[in-house]
Protein backbone atom coordinates (compact mmCIF):
# COMPACT_ATOMS: atom_id res chain seq x y z
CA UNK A 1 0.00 0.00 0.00
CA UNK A 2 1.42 3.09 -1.37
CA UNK A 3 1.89 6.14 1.73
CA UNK A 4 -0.85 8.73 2.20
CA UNK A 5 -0.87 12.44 1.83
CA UNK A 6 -2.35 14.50 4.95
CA UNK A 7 -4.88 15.77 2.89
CA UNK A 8 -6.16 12.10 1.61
CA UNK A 9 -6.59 10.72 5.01
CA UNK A 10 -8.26 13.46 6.71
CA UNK A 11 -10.61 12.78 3.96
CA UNK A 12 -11.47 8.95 4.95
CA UNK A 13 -11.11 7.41 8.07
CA UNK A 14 -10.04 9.21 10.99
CA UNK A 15 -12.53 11.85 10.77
CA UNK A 16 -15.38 9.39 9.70
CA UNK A 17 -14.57 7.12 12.99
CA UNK A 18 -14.06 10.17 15.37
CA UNK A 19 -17.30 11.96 14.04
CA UNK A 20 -15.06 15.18 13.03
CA UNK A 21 -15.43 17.20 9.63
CA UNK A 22 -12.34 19.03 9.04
CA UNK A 23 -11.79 20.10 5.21
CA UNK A 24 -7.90 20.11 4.84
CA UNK A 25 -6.20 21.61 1.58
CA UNK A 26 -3.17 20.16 0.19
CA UNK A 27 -0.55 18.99 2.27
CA UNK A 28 2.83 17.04 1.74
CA UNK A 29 3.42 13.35 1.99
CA UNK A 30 4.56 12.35 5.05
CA UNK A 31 7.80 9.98 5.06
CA UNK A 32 9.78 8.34 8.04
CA UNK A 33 12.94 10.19 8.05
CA UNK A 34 14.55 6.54 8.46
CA UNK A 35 13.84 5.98 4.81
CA UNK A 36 16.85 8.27 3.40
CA UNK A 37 19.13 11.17 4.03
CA UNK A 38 21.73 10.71 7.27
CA UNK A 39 19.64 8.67 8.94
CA UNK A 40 19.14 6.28 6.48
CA UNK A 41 18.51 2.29 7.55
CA UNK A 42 22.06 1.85 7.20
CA UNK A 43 23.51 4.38 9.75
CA UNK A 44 22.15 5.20 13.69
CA UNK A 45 18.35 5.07 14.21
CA UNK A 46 17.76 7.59 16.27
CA UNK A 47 15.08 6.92 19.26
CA UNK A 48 13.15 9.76 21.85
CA UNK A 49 11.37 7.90 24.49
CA UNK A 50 8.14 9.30 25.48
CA UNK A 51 7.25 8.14 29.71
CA UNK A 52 10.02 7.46 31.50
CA UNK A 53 8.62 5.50 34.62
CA UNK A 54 8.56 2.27 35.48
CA UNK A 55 8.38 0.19 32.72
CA UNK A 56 11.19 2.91 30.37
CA UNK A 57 13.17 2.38 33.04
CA UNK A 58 13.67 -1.65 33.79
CA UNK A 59 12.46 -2.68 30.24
CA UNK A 60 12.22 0.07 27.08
CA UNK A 61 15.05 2.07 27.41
CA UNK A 62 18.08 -0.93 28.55
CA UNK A 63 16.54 -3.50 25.27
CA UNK A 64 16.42 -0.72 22.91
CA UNK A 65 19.93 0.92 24.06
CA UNK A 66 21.56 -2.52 23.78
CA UNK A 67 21.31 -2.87 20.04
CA UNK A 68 23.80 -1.63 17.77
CA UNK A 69 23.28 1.13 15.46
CA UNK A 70 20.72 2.81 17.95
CA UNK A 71 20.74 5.92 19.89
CA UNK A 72 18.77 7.44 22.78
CA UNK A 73 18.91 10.85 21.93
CA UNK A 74 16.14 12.16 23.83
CA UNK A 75 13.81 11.89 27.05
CA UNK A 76 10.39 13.19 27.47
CA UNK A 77 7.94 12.96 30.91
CA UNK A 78 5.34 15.55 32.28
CA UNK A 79 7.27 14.53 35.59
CA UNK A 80 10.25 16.85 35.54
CA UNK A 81 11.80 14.32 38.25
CA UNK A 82 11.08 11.54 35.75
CA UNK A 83 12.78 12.99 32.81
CA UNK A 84 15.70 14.48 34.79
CA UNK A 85 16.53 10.90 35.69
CA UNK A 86 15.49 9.24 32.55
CA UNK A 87 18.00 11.35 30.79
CA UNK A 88 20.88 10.27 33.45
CA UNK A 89 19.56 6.64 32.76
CA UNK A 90 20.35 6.85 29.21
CA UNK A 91 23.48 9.24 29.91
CA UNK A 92 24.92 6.46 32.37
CA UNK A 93 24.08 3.52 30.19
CA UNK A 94 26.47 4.88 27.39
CA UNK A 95 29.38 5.95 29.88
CA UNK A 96 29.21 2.38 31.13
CA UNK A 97 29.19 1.08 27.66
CA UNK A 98 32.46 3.10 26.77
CA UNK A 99 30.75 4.93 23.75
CA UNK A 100 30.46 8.68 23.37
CA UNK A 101 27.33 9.75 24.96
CA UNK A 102 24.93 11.58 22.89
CA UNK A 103 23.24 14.84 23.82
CA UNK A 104 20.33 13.88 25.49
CA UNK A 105 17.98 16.58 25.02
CA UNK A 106 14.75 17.06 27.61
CA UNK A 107 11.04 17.26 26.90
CA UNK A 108 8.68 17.85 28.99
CA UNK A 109 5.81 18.00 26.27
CA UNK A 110 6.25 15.04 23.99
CA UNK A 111 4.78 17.17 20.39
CA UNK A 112 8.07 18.45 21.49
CA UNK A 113 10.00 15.43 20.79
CA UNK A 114 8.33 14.42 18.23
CA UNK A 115 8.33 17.65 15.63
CA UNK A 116 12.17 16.99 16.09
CA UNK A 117 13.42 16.12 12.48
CA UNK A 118 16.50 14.41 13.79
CA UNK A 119 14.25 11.96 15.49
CA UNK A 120 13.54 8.96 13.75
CA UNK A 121 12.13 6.92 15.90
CA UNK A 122 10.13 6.98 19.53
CA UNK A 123 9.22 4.24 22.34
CA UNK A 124 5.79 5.40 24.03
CA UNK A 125 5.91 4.16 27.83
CA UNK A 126 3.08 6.14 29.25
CA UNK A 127 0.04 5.18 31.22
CA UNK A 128 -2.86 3.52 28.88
CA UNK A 129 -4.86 6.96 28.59
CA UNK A 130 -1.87 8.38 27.27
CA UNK A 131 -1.29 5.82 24.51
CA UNK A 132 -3.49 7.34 21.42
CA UNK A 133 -2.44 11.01 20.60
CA UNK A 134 1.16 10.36 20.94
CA UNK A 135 1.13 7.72 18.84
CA UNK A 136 -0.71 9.32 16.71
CA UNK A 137 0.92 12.62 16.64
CA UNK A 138 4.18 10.79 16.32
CA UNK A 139 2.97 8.93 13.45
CA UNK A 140 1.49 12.46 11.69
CA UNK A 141 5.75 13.43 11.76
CA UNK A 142 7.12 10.45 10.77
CA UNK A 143 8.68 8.66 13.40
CA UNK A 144 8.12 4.42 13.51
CA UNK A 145 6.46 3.74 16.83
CA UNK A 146 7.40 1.37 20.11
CA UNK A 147 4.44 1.43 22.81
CA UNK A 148 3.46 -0.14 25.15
CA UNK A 149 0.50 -2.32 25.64
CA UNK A 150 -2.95 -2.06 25.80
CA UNK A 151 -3.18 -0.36 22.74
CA UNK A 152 -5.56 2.20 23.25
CA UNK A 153 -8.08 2.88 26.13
CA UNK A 154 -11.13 2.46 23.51
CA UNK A 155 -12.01 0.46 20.99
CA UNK A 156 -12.71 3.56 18.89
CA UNK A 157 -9.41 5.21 19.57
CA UNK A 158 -7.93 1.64 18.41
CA UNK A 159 -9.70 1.44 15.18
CA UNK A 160 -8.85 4.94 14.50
CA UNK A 161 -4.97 4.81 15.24
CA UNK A 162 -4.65 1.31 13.62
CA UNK A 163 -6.07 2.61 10.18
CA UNK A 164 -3.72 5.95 10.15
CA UNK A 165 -0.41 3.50 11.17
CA UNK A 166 -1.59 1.44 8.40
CA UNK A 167 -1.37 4.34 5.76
CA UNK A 168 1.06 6.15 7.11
CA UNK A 169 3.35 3.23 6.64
CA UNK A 170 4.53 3.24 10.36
CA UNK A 171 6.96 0.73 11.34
CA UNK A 172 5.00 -0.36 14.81
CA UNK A 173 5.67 -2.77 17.20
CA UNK A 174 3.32 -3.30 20.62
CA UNK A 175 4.54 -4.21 23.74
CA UNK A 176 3.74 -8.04 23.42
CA UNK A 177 6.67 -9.69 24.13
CA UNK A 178 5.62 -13.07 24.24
CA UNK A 179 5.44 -13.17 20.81
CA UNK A 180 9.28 -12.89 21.11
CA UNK A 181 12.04 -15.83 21.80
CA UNK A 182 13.84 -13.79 24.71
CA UNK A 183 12.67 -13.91 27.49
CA UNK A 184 10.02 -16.80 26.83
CA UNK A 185 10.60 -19.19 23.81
CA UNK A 186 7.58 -21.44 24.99
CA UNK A 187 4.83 -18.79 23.70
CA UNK A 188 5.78 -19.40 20.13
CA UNK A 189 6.18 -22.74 21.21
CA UNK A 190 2.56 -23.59 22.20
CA UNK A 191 0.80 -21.31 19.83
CA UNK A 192 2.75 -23.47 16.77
CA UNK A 193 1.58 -26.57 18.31
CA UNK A 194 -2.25 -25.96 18.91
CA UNK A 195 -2.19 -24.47 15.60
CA UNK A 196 -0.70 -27.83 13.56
CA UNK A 197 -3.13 -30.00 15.46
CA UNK A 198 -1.56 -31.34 18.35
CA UNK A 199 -4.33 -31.10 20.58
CA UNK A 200 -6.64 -32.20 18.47
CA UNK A 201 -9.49 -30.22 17.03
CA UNK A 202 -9.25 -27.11 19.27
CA UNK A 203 -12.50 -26.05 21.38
CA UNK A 204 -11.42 -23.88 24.60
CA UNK A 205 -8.56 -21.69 25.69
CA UNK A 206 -8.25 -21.13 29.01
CA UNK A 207 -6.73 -17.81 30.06
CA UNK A 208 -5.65 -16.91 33.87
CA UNK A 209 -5.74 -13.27 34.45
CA UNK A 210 -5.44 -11.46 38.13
CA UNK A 211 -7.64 -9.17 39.57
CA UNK A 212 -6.88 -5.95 41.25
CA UNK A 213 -8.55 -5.05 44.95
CA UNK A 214 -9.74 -2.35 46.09
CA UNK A 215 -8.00 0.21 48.33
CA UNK A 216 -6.29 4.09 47.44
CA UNK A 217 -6.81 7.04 49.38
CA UNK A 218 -9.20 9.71 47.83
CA UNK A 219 -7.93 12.72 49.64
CA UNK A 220 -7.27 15.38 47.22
CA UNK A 221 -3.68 16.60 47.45
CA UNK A 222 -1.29 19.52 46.05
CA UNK A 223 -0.14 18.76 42.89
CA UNK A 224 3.54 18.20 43.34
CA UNK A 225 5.75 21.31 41.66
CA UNK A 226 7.62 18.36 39.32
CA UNK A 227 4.20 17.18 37.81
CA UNK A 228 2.35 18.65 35.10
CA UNK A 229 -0.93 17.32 35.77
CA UNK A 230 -3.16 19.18 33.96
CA UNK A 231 -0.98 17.65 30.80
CA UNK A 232 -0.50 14.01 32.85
CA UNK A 233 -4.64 13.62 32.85
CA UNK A 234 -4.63 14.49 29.32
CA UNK A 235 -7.54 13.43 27.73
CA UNK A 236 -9.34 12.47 30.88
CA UNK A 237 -12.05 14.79 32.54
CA UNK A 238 -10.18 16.52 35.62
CA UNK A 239 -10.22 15.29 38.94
CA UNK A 240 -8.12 16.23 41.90
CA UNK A 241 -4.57 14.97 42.16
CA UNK A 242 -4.05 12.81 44.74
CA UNK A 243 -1.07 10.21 44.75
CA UNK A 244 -2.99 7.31 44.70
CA UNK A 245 -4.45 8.10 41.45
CA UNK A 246 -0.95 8.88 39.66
CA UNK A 247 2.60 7.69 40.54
CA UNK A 248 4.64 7.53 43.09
CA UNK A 249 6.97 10.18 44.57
CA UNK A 250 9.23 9.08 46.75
CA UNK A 251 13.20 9.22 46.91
CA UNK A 252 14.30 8.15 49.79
CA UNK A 253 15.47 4.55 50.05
CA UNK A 254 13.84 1.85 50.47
CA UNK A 255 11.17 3.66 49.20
CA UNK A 256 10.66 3.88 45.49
CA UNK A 257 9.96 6.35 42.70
CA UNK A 258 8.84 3.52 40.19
CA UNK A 259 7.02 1.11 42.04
CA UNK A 260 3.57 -0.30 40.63
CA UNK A 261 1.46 3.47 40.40
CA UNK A 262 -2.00 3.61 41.14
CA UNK A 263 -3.65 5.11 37.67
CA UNK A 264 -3.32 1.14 36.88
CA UNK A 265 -6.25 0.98 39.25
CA UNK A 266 -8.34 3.50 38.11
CA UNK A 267 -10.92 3.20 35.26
CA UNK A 268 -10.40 6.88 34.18
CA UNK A 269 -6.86 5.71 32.63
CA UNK A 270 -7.10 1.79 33.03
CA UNK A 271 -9.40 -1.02 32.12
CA UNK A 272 -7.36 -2.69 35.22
CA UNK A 273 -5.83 -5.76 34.96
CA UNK A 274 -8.24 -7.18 31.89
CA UNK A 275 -6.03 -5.14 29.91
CA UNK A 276 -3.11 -4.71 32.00
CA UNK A 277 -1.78 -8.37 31.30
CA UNK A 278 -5.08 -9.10 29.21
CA UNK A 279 -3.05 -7.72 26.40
CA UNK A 280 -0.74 -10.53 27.01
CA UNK A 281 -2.56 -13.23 27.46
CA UNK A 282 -5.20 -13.04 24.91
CA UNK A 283 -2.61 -11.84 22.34
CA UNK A 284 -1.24 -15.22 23.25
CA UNK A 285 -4.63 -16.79 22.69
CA UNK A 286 -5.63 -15.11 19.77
CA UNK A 287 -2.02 -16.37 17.89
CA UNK A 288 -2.95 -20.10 19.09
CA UNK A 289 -6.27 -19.80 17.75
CA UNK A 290 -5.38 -18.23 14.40
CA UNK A 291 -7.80 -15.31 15.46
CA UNK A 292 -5.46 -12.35 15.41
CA UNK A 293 -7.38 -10.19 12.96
CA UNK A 294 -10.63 -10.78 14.35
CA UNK A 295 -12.73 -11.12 17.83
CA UNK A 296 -15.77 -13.08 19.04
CA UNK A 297 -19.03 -13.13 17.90
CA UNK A 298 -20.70 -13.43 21.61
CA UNK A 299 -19.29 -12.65 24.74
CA UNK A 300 -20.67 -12.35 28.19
CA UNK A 301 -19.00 -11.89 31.91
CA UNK A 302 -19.47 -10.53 35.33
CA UNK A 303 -17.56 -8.60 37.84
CA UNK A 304 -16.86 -7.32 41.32
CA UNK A 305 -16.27 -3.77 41.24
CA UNK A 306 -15.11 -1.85 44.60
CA UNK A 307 -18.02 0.20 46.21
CA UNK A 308 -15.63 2.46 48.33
CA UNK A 309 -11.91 4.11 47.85
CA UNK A 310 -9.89 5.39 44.82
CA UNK A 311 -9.37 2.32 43.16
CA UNK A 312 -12.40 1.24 41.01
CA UNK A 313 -11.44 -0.92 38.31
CA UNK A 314 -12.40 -4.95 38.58
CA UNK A 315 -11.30 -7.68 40.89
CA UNK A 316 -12.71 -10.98 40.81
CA UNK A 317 -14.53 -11.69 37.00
CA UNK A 318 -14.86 -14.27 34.71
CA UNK A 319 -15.38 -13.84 30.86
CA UNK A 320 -17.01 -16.38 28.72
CA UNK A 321 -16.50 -15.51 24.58
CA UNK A 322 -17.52 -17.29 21.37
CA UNK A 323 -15.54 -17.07 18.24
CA UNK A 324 -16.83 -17.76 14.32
CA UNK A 325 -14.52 -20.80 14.20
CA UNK A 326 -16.01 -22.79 17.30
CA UNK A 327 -13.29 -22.06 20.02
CA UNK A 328 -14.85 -20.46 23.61
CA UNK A 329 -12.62 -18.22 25.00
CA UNK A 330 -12.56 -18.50 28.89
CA UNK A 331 -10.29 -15.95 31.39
CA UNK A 332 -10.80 -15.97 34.85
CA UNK A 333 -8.94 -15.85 37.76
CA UNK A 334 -9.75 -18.73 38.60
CA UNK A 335 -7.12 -20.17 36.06
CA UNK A 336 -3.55 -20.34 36.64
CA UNK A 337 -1.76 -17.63 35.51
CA UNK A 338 -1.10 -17.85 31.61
CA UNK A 339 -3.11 -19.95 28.73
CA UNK A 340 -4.44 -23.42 27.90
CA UNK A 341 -4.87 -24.50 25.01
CA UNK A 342 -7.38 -27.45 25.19
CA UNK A 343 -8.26 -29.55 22.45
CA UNK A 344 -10.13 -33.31 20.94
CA UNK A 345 -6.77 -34.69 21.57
CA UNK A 346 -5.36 -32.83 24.82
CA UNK A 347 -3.71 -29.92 26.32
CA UNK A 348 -1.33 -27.50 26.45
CA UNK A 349 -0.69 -24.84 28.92
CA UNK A 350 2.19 -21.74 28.72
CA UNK A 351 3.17 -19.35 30.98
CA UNK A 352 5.65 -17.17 31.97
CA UNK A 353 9.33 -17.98 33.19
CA UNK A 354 12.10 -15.95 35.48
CA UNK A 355 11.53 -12.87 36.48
CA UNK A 356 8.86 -10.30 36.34
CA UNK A 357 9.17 -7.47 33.43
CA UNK A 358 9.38 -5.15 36.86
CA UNK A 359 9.77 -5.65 39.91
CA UNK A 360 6.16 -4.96 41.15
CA UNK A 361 4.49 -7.39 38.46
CA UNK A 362 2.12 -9.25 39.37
CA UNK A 363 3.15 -13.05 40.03
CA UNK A 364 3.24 -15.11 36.99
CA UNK A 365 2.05 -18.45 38.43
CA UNK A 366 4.48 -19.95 37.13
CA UNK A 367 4.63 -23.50 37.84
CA UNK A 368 7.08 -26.83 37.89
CA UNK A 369 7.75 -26.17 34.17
CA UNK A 370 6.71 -22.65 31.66
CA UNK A 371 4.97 -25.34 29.19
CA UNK A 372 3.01 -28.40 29.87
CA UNK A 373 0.81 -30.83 28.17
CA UNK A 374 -1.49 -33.81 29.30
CA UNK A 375 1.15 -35.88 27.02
CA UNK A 376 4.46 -35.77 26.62
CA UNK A 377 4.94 -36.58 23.19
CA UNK A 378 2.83 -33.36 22.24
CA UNK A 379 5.58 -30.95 23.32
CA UNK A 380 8.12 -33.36 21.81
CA UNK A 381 6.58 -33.15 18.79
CA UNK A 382 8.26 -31.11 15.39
CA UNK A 383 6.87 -28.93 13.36
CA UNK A 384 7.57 -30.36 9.98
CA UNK A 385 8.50 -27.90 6.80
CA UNK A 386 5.38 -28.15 5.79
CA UNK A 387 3.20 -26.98 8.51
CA UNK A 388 2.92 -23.53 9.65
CA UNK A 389 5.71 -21.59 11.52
CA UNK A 390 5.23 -18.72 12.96
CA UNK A 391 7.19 -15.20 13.22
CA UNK A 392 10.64 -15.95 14.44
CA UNK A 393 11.42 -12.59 16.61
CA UNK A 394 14.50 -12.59 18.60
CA UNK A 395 13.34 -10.12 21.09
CA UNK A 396 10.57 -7.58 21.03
CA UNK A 397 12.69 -4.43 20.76
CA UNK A 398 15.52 -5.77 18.40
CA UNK A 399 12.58 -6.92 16.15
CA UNK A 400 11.44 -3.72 15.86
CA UNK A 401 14.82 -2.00 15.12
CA UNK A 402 15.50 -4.50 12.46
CA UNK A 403 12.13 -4.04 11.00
CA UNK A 404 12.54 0.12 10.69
CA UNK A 405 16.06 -0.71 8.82
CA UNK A 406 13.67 -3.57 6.62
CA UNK A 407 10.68 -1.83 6.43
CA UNK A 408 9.25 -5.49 7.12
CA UNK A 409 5.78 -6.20 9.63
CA UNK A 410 6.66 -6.45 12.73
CA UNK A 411 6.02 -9.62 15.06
CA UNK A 412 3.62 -7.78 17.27
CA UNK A 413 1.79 -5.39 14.38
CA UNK A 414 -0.35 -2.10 14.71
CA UNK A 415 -3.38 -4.53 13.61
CA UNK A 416 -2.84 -7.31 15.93
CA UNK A 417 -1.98 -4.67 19.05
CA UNK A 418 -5.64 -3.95 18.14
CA UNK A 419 -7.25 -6.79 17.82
CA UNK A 420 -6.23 -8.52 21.13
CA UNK A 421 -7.16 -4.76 23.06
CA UNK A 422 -10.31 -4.42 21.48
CA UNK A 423 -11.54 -8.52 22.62
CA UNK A 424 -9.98 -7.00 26.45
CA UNK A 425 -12.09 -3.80 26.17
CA UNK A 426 -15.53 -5.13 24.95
CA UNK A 427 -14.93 -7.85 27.96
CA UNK A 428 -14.78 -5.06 30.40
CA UNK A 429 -17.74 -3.47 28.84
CA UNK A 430 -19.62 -6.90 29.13
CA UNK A 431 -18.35 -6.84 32.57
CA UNK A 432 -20.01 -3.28 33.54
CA UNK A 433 -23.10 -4.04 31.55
CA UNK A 434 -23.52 -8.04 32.88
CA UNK A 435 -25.54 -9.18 29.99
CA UNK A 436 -24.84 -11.76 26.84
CA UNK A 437 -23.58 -9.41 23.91
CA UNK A 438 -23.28 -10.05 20.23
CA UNK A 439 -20.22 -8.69 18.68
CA UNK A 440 -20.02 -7.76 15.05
CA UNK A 441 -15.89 -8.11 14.35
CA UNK A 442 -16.15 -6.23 10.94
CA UNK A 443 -17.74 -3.52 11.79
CA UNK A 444 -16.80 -3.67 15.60
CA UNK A 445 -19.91 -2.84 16.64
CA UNK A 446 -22.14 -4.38 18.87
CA UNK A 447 -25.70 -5.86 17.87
CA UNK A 448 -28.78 -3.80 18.49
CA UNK A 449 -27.49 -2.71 21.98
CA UNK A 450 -26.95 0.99 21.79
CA UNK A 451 -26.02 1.40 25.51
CA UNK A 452 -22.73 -0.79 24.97
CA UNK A 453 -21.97 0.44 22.02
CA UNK A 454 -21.85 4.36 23.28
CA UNK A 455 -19.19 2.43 25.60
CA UNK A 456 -16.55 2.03 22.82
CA UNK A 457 -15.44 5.45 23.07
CA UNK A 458 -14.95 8.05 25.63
CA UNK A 459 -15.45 11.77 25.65
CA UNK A 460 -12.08 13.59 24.82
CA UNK A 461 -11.20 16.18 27.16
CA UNK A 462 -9.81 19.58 24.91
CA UNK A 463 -7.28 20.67 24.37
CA UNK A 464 -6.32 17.22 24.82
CA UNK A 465 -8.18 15.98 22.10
CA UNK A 466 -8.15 14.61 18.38
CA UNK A 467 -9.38 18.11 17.26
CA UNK A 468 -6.31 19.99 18.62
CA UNK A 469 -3.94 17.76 16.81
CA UNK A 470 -1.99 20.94 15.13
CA UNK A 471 -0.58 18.38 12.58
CA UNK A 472 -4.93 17.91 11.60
CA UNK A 473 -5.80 21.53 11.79
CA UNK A 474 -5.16 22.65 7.87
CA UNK A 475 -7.55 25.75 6.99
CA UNK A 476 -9.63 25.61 4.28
């Protein structure tokens, strides 16, 4: 598919989805600056990273900085204290690596960082609600994309950011690193062997997701003098800051600047922990089943959602989901902690190995071995040259840097980063609504039920919204 002018796709899809009528005049074609000039695919990709909490910190930043031919050149946060030691992250990281340090510039505001021409590339690490314009804005100038799973926060905002990737040509890679041989070679593993038949004819997959209790103090607060909040609730509606709602602020050891923060328990920025590893999980479930570009047809669930406190996104649920080809779709946390694969002919079941991502993950579950089966000959079974392999992708992050220099589809695409948020968001809604639903995966709407389907987008709070997007706003 040939790259899109401004003008052309402000003309289809994203203001058709977002319910906008803007009527731009001509404007240039928008190319990665990765494709040619100084920063072509053969010299340094250069990378901004956009969040720099908890998961830059222990995960982006040290597996993008470790591959050759790839440099950190600049830090954004809305947390001054963030960024300042972001940028001494990155600053130490090449000292102790014996290479000249590059000039890590500062942000604060990441259309900053991303109208920078030198830029070629950014990693978006910021809470869910702050997924979609970034992304988007960064894809308007040019730069590939890295970010961090769920998605998007809505199904709508999915759709539209998935279609403007798509045009745009973006090199973009998700967050799902399961899909990836380091750290957990079994994933692949599994989802290979379910889908040549080694179970059998497959009927259920079994998926073991957490909840999150209940708990956070309310009490409005100052806003700390490092924090932009206005900027950090972005498209939100504005409530008072309290700490239990954002990150933590601490300093002084033992305490900790980056442990888990508490907007992963709120529904005005999370989905809670449906998404949180849900985007994991049923990414994982959705490659086994060979369902990656689609959802279910009917889906029901229920819920317990906290009555009192900050914290208000679900603990205790159970999601039942029915997909064209035959396979139910079970998570619960009821389940052990990863995916089962069950089948005419068995079982397999995958999970997670070593240590958490961070170190305030959840526990994985893990058990006596990462992959099981009820026989031992399925897991000793090859996949002959003739069957289906799937992507081979060393590790998230290098497969994304070798795709920009390749232009090649990544192992974790814009499309499937969709796909498996989308099934995790229209659970939740089933959860809030606790009724069957029937889901129409074309059109990603939902059947004659009007109520659930106003719940597939949110207000957008200006000016942090789609229609202050200065890279949108051409006069007529």
């Amino acid at each position: 598919m040939g790259r899109l002018t401004r003008r052309e796709y402000l003309k289809t899809s994203l203001f058709g989805a977002a319910g906008l009528a803007f009527t731009p005049k001509a404007a240039p074609t928008i190319v990665p600056s990765t494709v040619f000039g100084p920063n072509a695919p053969s010299n340094t990709i250069n990378v901004g990273q956009i969040g720099t909490g908890r998961i830059a910190r222990a995960h982006d930043l040290p597996l993008t900085m470790q591959n050759a031919g790839v440099r950190v050149t600049a830090v954004c946060d809305v947390d001054k204290l963030r960024a300042a030691e972001g940028k001494e992250l990155v600053e130490q990281y090449y000292a102790r690596a014996n290479t000249s340090a590059p000039d890590v510039r500062l942000y604060y505001d990441y259309r900053e960082l991303v109208s920078q021409p030198d830029i070629d590339a950014v990693i978006i690490s910021t809470p869910d609600h702050q997924h979609f314009l970034p992304a988007l804005e960064a894809a308007l100038a040019g730069k590939d994309i890295y970010m961090q799973k769920p998605f998007s926060l809505t199904v709508q905002e999915g759709r539209i950011l998935s279609d403007l990737l798509h045009r745009m040509g973006t090199v973009f890679q998700v967050g799902s690193q399961q899909r990836s041989i380091d750290p957990w070679p079994h994933f692949k593993r599994a989802c290979e062997l379910a889908r040549n038949g080694r179970v059998g004819t497959l009927h259920t997959v079994q998926v073991g997701l957490p909840g999150d209790p209940p708990g956070g103090d309310p009490t409005p607060m100052p806003v700390p003098e490092n924090l932009d909040y206005d900027m950090w609730l972005g498209t939100t509606p504005e409530v008072p800051y309290t700490l239990d709602r954002v990150h933590p602020q601490e300093r002084i050891p033992p305490a900790s600047g980056y442990s888990r923060p508490g907007w992963l328990r709120c529904e005005q920025f999370s989905a809670g922990m449906i998404t949180g590893w849900g985007a994991h999980h049923v990414d994982t479930a959705h490659w086994g089943m060979g369902t990656e570009f689609t959802g279910p047809v009917e889906l029901e669930a229920t819920a317990e959602f906290a009555s009192g406190g900050l914290w208000d996104v679900h603990g205790d649920f159970n999601v039942e989901a029915k997909y064209a080809n035959g396979v139910t779709m079970l998570i619960s946390g009821a389940f052990p902690n990863g995916v089962r694969f069950e089948g005419s002919d068995g079982w397999i079941f995958v999970t997670r190995s070593g240590p958490p991502v961070t170190g305030s993950d959840p526990s994985s579950g893990q058990q006596a071995s990462p992959i099981q089966a009820s026989d031992p000959a399925i897991l000793e079974s090859e996949i002959g040259p003739d069957e289906l392999h799937l992507y081979e992708s060393p590790e998230q992050h290098q497969n994304w840097i070798e795709c920009i220099r390749s232009r090649r589809t990544t192992v974790a695409p814009v499309e499937v980063a969709h796909r498996s948020t989308s099934m995790c968001l229209i659970s939740h809604i089933a959860m809030k609504l606790d009724r069957p639903l029937r889901w129409d995966a074309i059109n990603e709407r939902f059947h004659d039920d009007d109520e659930a389907n106003a719940m597939l987008s949110r207000p957008q709070r200006f000016p942090y919204s789609l229609e202050a997007v200065k890279a949108l706003r051409v006069e007529d």
